[in-house]
N, C-alpha and C. Protein backbone atom coordinates (compact mmCIF):
# COMPACT_ATOMS: atom_id res chain seq x y z
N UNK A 1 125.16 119.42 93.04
CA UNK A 1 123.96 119.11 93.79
C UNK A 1 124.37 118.28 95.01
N UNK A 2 123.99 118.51 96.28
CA UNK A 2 124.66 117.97 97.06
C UNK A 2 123.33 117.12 96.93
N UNK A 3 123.55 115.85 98.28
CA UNK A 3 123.09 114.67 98.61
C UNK A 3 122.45 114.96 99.84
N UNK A 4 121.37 114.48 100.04
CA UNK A 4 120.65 114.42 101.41
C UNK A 4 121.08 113.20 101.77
N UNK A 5 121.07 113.23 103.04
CA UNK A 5 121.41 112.10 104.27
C UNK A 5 119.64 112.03 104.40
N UNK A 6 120.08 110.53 104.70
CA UNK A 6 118.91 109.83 105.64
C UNK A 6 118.26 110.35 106.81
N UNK A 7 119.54 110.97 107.59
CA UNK A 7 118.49 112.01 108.99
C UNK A 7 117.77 112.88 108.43
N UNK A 8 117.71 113.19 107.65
CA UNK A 8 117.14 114.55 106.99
C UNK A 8 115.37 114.40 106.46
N UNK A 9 115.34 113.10 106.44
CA UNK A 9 113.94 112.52 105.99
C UNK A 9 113.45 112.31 107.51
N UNK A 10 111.88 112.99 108.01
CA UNK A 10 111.20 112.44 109.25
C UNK A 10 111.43 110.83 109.31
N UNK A 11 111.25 110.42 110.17
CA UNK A 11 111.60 108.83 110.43
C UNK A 11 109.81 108.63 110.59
N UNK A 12 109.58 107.45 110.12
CA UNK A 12 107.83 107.29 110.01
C UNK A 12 107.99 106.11 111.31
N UNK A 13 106.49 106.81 111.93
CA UNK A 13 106.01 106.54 113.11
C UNK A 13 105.49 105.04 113.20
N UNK A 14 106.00 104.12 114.02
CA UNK A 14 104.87 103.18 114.05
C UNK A 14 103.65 102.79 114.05
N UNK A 15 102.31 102.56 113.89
CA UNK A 15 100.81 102.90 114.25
C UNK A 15 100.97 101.77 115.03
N UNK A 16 100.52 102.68 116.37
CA UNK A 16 100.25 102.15 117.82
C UNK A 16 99.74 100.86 118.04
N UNK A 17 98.42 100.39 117.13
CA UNK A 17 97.24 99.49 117.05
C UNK A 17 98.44 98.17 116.76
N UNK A 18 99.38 98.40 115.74
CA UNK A 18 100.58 97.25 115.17
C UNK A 18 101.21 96.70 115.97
N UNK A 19 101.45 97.82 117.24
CA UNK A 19 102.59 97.57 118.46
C UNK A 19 101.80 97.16 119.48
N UNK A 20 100.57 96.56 120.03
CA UNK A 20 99.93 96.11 120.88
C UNK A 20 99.93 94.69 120.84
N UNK A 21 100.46 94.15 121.72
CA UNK A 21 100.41 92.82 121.63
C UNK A 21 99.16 91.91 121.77
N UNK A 22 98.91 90.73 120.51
CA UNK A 22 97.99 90.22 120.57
C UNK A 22 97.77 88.87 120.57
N UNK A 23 97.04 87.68 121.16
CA UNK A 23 97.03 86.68 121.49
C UNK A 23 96.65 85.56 120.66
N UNK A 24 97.67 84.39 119.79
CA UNK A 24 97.06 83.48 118.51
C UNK A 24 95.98 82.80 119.30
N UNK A 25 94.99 81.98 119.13
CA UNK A 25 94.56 81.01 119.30
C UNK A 25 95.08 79.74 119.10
N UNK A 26 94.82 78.34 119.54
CA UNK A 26 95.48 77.06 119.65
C UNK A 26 96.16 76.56 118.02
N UNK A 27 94.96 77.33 117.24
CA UNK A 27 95.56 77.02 115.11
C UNK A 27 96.48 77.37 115.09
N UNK A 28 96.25 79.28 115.37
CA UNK A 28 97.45 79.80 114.90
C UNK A 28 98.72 79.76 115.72
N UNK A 29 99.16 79.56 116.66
CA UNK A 29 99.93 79.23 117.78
C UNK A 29 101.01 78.07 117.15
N UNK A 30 100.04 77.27 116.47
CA UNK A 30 100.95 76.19 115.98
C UNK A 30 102.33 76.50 115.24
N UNK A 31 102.09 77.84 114.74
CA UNK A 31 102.79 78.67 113.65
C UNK A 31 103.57 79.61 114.15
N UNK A 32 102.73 80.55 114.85
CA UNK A 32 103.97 81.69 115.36
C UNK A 32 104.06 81.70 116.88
N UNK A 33 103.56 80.32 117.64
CA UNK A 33 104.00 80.08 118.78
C UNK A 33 103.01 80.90 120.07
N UNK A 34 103.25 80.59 120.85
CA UNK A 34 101.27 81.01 121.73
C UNK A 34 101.73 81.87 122.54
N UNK A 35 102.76 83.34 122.80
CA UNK A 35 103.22 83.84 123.48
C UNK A 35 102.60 85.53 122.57
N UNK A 36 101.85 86.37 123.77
CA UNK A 36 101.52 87.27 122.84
C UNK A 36 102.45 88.10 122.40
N UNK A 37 102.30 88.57 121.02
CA UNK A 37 103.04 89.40 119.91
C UNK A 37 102.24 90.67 119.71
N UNK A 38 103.00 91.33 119.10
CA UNK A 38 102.34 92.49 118.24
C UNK A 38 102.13 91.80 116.82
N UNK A 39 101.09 92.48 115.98
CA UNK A 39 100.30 92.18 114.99
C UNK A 39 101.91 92.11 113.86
N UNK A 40 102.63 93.02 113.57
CA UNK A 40 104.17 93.14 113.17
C UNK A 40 104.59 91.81 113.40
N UNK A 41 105.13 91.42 114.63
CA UNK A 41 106.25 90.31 114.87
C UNK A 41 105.43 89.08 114.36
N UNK A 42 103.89 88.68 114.25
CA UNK A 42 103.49 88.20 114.09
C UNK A 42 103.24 87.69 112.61
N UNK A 43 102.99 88.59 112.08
CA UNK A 43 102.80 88.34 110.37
C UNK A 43 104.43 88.33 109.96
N UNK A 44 105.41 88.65 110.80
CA UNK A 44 106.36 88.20 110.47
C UNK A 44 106.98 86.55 110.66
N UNK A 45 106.37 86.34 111.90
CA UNK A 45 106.38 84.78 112.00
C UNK A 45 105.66 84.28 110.73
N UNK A 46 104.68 84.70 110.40
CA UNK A 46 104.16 83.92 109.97
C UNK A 46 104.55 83.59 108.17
N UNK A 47 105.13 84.49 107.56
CA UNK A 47 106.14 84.72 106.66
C UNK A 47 107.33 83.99 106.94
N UNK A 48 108.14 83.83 107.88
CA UNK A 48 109.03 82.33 107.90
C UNK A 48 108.12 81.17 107.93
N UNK A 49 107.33 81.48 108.54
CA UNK A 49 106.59 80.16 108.53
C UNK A 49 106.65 79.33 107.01
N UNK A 50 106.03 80.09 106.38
CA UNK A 50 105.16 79.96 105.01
C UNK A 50 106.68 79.97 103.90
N UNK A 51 108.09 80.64 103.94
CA UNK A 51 109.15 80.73 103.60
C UNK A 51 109.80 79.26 103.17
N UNK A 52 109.81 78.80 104.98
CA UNK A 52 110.56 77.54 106.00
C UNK A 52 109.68 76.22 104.89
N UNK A 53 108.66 76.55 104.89
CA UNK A 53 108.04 75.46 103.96
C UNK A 53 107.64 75.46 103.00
N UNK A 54 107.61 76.49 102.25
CA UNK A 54 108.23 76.79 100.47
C UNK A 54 106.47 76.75 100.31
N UNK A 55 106.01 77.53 101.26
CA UNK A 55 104.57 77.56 100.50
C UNK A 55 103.40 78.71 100.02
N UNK A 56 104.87 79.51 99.63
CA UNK A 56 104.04 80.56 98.58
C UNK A 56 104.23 79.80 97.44
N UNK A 57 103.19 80.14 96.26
CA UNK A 57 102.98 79.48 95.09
C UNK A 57 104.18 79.84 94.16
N UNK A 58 104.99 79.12 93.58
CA UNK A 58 106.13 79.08 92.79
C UNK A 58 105.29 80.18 91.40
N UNK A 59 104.09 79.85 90.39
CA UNK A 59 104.02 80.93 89.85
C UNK A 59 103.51 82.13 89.91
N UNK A 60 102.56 81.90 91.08
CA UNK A 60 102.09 83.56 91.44
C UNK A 60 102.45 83.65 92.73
N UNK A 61 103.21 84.80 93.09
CA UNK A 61 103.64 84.87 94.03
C UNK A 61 102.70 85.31 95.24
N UNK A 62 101.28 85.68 95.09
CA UNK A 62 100.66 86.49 95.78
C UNK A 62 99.79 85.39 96.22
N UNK A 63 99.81 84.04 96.05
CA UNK A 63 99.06 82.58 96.42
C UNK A 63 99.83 82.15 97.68
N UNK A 64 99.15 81.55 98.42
CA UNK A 64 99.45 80.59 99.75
C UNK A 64 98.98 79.36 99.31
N UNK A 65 99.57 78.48 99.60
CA UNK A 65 99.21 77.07 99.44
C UNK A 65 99.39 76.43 100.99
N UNK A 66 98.32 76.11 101.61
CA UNK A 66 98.36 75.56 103.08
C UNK A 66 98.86 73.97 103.16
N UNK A 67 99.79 74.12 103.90
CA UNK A 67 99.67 72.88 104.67
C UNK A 67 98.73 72.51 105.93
N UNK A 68 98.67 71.25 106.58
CA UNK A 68 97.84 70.75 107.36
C UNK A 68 97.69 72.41 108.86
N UNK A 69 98.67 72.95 109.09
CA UNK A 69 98.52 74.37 110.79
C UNK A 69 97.76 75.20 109.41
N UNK A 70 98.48 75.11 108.22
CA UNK A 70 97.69 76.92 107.69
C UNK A 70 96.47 76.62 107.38
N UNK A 71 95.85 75.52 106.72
CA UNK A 71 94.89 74.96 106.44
C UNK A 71 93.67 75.08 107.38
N UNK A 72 94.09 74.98 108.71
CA UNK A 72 93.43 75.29 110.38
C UNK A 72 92.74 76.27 110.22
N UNK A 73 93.93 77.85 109.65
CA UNK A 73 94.13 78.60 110.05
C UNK A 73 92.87 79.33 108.88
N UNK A 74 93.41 78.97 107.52
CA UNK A 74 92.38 79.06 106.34
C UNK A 74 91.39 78.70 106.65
N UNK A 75 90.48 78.04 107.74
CA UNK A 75 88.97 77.64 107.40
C UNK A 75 89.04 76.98 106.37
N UNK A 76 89.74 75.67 106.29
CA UNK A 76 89.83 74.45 105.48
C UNK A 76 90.20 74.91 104.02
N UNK A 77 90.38 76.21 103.77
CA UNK A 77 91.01 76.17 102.32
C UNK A 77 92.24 76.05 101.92
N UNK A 78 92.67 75.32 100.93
CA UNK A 78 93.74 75.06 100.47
C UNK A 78 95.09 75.92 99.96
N UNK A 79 94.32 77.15 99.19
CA UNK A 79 94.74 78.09 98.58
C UNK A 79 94.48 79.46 99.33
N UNK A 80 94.73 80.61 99.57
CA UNK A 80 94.16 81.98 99.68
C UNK A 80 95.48 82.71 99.21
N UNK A 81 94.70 84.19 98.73
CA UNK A 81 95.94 85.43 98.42
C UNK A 81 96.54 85.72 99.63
N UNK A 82 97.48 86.93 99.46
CA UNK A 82 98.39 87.00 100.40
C UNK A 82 97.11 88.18 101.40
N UNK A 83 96.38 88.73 100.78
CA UNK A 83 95.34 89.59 101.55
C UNK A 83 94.41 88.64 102.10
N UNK A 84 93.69 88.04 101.47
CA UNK A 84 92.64 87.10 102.23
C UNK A 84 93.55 86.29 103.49
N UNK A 85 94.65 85.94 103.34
CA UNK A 85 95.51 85.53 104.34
C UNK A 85 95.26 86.46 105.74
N UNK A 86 95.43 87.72 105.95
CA UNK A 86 95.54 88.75 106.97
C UNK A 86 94.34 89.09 107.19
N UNK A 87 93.02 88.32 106.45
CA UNK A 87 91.75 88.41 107.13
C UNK A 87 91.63 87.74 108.06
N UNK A 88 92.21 86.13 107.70
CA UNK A 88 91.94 85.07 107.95
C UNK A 88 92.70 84.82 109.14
N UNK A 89 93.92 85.21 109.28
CA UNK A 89 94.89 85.15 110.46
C UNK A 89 94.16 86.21 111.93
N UNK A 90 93.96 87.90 111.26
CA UNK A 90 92.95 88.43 111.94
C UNK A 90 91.73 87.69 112.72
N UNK A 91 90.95 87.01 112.82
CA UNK A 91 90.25 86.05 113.53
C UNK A 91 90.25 84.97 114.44
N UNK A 92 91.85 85.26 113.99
CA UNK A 92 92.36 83.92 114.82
C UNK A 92 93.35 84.51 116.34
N UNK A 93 93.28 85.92 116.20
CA UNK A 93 93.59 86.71 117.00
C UNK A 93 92.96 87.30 118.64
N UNK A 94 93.16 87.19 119.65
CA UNK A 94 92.55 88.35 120.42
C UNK A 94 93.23 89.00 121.35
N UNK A 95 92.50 90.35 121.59
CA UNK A 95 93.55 90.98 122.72
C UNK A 95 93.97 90.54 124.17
N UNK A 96 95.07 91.22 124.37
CA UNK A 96 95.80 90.92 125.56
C UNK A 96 95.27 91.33 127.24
């Protein structure tokens, strides 16, 4: 049986909407810095962010625990999932 190579699989497309760069507000800025991003580079900042300060929840991994910028960012909550997170960051967003 031979082996397929990797070229051999279509390469998946970026969605366009991901690659448009978009603008934090003064909260979120604190975090992934006030220079516009795409929605991508962004939730990637914001994942070191949250890494850099050990504040995903040690037993469930799918918990945020805010400090004083995420807390901003949460609408004063302490805790949110990793989905309610990308609502919450979403708002804090606008276009370029």
């Amino acid at each position: 049986m031979a082996k397929t190579s990797t070229s051999d699989t279509p390469k998946r497309k970026p969605n366009p909407a991901l690659m448009k760069p978009v603008k934090p507000d003064e909260k979120l800025a604190l975090i992934v810095g006030s220079t516009p991003l795409p929605r991508g580079e962004m939730t990637k900042k914001l994942w070191d962010y949250i890494k850099k300060h050990g504040l995903q929840d040690a037993t469930k991994k799918t918990l945020i625990n805010a400090d004083d910028n995420l807390k901003a960012v949460f609408n004063g909550k302490k805790q949110v999932t990793m989905f309610e997170m990308t609502k919450l960051v979403s708002s804090h967003v606008s276009a370029t």
